[in-house]
C-alpha atoms as a PDB file:
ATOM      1  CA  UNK A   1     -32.689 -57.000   0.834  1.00  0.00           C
ATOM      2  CA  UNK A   2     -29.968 -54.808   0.733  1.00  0.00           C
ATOM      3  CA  UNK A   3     -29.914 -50.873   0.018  1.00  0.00           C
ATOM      4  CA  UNK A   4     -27.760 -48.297  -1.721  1.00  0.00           C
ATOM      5  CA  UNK A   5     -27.719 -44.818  -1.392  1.00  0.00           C
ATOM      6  CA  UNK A   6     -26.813 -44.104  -5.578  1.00  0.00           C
ATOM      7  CA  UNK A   7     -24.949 -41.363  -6.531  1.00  0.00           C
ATOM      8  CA  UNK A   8     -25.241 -40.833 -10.759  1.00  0.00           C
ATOM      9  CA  UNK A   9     -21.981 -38.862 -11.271  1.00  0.00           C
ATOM     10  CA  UNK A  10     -20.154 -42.300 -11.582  1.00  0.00           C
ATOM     11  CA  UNK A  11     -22.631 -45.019 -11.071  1.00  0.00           C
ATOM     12  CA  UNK A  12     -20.921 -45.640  -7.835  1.00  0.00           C
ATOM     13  CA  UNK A  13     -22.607 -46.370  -4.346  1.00  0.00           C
ATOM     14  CA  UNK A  14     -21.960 -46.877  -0.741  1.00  0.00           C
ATOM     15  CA  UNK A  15     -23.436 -50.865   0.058  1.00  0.00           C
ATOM     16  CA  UNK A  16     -25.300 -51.391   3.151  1.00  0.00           C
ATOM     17  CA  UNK A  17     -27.064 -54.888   4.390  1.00  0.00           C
ATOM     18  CA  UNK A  18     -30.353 -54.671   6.316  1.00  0.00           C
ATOM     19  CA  UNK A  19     -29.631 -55.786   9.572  1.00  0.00           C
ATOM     20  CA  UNK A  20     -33.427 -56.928  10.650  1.00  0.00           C
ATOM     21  CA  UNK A  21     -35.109 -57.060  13.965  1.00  0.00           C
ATOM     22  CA  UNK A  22     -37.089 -60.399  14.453  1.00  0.00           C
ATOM     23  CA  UNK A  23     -40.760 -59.498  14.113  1.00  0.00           C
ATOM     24  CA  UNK A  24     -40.012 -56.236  12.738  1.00  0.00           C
ATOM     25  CA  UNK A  25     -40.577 -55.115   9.492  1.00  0.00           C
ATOM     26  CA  UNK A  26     -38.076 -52.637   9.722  1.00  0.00           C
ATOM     27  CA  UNK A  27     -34.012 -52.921   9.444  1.00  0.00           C
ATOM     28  CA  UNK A  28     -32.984 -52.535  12.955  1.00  0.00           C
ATOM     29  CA  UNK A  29     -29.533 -50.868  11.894  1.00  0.00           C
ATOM     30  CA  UNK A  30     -27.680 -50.948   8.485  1.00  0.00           C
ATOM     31  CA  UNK A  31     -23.740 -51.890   7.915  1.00  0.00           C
ATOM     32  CA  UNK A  32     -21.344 -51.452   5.267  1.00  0.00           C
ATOM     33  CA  UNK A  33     -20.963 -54.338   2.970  1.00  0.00           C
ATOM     34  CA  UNK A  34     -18.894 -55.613   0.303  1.00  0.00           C
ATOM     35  CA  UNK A  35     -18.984 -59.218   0.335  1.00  0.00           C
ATOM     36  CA  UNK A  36     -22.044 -59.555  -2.249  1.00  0.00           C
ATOM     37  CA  UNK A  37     -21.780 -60.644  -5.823  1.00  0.00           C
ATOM     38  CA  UNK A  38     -23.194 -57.524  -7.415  1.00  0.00           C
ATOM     39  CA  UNK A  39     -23.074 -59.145 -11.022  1.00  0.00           C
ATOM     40  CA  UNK A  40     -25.356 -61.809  -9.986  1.00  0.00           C
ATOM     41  CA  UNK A  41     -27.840 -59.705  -8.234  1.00  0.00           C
ATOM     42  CA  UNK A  42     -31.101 -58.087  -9.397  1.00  0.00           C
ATOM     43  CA  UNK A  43     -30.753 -54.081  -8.769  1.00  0.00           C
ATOM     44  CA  UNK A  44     -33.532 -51.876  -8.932  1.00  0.00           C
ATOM     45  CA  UNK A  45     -33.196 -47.921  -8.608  1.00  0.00           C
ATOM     46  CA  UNK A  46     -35.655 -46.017  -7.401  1.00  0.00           C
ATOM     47  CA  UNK A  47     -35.693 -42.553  -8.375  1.00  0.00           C
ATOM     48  CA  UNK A  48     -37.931 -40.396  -6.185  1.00  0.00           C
ATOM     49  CA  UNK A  49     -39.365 -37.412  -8.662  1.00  0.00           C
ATOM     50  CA  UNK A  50     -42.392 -35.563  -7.431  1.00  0.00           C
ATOM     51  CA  UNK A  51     -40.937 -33.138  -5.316  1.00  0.00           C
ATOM     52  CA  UNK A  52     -42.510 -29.791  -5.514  1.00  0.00           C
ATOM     53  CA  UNK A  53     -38.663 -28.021  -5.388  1.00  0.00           C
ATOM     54  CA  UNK A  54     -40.206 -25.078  -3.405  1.00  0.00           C
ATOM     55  CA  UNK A  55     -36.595 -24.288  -1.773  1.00  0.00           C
ATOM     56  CA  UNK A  56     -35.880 -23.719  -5.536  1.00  0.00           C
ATOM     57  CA  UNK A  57     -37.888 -20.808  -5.646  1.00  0.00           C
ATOM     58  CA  UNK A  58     -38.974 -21.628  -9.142  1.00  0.00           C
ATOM     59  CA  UNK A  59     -42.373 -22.461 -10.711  1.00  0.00           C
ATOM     60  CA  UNK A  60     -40.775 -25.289 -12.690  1.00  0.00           C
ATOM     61  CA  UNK A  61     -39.808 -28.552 -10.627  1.00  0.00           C
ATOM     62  CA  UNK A  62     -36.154 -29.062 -10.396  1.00  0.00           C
ATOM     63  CA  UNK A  63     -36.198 -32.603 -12.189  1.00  0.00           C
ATOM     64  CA  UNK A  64     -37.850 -30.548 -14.963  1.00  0.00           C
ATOM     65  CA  UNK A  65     -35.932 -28.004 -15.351  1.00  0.00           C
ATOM     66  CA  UNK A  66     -33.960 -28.635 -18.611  1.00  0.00           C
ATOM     67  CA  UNK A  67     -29.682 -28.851 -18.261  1.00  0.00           C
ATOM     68  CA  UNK A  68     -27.485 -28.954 -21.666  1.00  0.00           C
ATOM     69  CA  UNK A  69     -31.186 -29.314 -23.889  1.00  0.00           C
ATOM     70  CA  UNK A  70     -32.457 -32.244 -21.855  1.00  0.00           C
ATOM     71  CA  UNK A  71     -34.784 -32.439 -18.651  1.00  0.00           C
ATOM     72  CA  UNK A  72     -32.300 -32.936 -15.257  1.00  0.00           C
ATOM     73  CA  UNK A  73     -34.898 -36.378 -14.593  1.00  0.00           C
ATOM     74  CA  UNK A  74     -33.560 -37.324 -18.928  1.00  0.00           C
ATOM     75  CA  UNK A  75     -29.733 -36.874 -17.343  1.00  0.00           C
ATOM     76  CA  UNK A  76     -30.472 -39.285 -14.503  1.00  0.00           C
ATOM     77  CA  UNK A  77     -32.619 -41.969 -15.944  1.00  0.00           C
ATOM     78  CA  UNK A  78     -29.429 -41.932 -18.781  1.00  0.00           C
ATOM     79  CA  UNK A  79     -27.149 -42.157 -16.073  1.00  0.00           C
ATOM     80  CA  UNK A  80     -28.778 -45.235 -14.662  1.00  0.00           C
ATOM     81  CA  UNK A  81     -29.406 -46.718 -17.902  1.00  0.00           C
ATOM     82  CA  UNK A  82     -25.502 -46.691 -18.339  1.00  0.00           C
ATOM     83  CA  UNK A  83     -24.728 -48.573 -15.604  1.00  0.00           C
ATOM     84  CA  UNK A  84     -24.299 -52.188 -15.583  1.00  0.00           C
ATOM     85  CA  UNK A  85     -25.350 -53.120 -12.279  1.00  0.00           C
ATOM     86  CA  UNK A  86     -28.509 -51.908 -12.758  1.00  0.00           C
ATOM     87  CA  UNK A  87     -31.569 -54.248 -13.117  1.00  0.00           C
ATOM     88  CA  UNK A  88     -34.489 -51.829 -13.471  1.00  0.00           C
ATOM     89  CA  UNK A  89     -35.426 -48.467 -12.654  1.00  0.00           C
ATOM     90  CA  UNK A  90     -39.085 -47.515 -10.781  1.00  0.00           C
ATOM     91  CA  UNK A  91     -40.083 -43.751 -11.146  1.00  0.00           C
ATOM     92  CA  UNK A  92     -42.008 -42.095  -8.667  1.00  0.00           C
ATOM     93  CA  UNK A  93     -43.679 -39.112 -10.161  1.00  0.00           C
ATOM     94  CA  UNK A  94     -46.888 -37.178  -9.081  1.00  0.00           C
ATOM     95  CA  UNK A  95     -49.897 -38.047 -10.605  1.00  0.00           C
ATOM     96  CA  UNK A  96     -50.042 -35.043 -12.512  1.00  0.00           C
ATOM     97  CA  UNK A  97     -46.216 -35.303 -13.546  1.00  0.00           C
ATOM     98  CA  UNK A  98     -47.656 -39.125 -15.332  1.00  0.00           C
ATOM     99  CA  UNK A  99     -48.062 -37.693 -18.710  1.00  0.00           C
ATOM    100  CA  UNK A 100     -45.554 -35.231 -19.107  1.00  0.00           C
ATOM    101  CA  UNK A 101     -42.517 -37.947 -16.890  1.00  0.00           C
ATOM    102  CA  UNK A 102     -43.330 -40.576 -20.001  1.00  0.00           C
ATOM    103  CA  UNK A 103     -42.712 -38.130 -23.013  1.00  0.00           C
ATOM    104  CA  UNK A 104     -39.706 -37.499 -21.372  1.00  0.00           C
ATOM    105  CA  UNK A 105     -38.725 -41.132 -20.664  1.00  0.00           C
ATOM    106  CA  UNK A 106     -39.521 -41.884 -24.586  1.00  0.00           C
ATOM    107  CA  UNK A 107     -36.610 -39.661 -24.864  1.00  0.00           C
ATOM    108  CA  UNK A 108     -34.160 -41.892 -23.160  1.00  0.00           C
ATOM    109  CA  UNK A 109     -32.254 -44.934 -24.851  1.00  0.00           C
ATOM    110  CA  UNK A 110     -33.792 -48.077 -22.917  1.00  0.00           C
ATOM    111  CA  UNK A 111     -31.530 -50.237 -22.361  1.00  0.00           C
ATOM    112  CA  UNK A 112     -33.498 -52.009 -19.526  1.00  0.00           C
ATOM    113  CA  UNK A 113     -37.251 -51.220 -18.442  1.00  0.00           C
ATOM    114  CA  UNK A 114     -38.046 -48.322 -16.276  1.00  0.00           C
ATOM    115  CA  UNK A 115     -41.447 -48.517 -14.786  1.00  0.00           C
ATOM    116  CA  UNK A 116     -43.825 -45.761 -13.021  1.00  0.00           C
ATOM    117  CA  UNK A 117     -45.368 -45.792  -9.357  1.00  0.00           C
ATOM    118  CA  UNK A 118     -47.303 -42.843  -8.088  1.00  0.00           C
ATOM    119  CA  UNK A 119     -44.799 -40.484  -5.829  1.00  0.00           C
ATOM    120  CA  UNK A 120     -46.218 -39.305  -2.391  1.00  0.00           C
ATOM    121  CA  UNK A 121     -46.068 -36.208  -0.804  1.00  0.00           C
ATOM    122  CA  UNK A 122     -42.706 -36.380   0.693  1.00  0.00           C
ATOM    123  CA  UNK A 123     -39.767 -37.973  -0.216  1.00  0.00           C
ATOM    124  CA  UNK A 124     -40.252 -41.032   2.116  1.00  0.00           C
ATOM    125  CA  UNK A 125     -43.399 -41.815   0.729  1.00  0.00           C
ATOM    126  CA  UNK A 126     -42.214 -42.079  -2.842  1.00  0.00           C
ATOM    127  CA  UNK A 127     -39.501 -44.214  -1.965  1.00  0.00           C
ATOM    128  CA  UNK A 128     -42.214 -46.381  -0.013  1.00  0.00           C
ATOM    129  CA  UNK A 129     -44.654 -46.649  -3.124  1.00  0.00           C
ATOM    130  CA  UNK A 130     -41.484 -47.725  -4.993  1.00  0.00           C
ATOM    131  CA  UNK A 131     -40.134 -50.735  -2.423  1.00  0.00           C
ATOM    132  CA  UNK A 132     -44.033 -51.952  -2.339  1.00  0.00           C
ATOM    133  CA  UNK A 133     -43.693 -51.581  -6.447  1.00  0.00           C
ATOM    134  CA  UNK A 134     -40.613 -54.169  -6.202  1.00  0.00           C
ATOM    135  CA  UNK A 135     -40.927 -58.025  -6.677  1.00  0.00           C
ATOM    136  CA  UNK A 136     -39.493 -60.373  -4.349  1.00  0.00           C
ATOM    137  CA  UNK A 137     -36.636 -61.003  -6.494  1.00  0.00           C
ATOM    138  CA  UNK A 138     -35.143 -58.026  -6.102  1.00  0.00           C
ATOM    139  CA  UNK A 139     -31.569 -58.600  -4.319  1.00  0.00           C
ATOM    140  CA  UNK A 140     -30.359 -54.364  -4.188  1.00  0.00           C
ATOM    141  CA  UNK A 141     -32.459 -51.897  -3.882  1.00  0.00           C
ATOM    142  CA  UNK A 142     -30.659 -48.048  -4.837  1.00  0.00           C
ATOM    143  CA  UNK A 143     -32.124 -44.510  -4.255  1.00  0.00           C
ATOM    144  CA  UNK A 144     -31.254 -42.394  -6.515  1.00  0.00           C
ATOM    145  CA  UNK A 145     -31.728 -38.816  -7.249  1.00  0.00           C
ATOM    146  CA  UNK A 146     -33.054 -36.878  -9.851  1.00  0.00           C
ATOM    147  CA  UNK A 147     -30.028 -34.461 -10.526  1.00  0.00           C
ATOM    148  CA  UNK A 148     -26.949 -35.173 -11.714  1.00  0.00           C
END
């Protein structure tokens, strides 16, 4: 499985193959790679969005915190509903955040699905409960962020 680190502003990405360790579950280092047929792969994005934003200083959460009208989290699910590579997106919200994460995901155009695991306490965690989310067919796996 490979992984991308996504960035929204262009639906561009830096591509990286798991190197893995045998018996490890873990990639035991990560390289730049190009030689992949992206078109015929199955991307998924993962967008990590139950952080707290306490270094905000805000009551609000930053991916709820509405830019130009529309919740930041609307911008970046549009963003990665734009782009062609993409497959599927997997949301990791608090369980509180459910509710209030699919009114605002009814607001998006949906060109492809976008599902919902629960997000952890830290970052790592949500991206964790999305990879165990994924099916085995997944060839690309991006992280993206909910800002744009």
């Amino acid at each position: 499985m490979l992984f991308r680190s996504a960035s929204t502003t262009a639906c561009t990405w830096s591509t990286a193959a798991a190197i893995e360790s045998p018996g490890k579950s873990r990639p035991l280092r990560v390289e730049p790679h190009s030689r992949y047929n992206q078109s015929a792969m199955k991307v998924s994005v993962i967008i990590p969005a139950a952080g707290l934003g306490t270094r905000m200083g805000r009551e609000s959460r930053k991916q709820f915190l509405e830019l130009d009208g529309s919740p930041i989290l609307v911008h970046t699910l549009r963003k990665f509903q734009a782009c062609p590579s993409v497959s599927e997106i997997v949301l990791a919200v608090r369980p509180e955040d459910m509710d209030s994460a699919r009114e605002m995901v009814a607001e998006v155009k949906q060109t492809k699905p976008i599902r919902f695991v629960q997000g952890g306490e830290t970052r790592q965690e949500s991206v964790e409960n999305g990879l165990a989310s994924l099916g085995a067919d997944v060839d690309l796996v991006e992280i993206g962020r909910a800002h744009v």
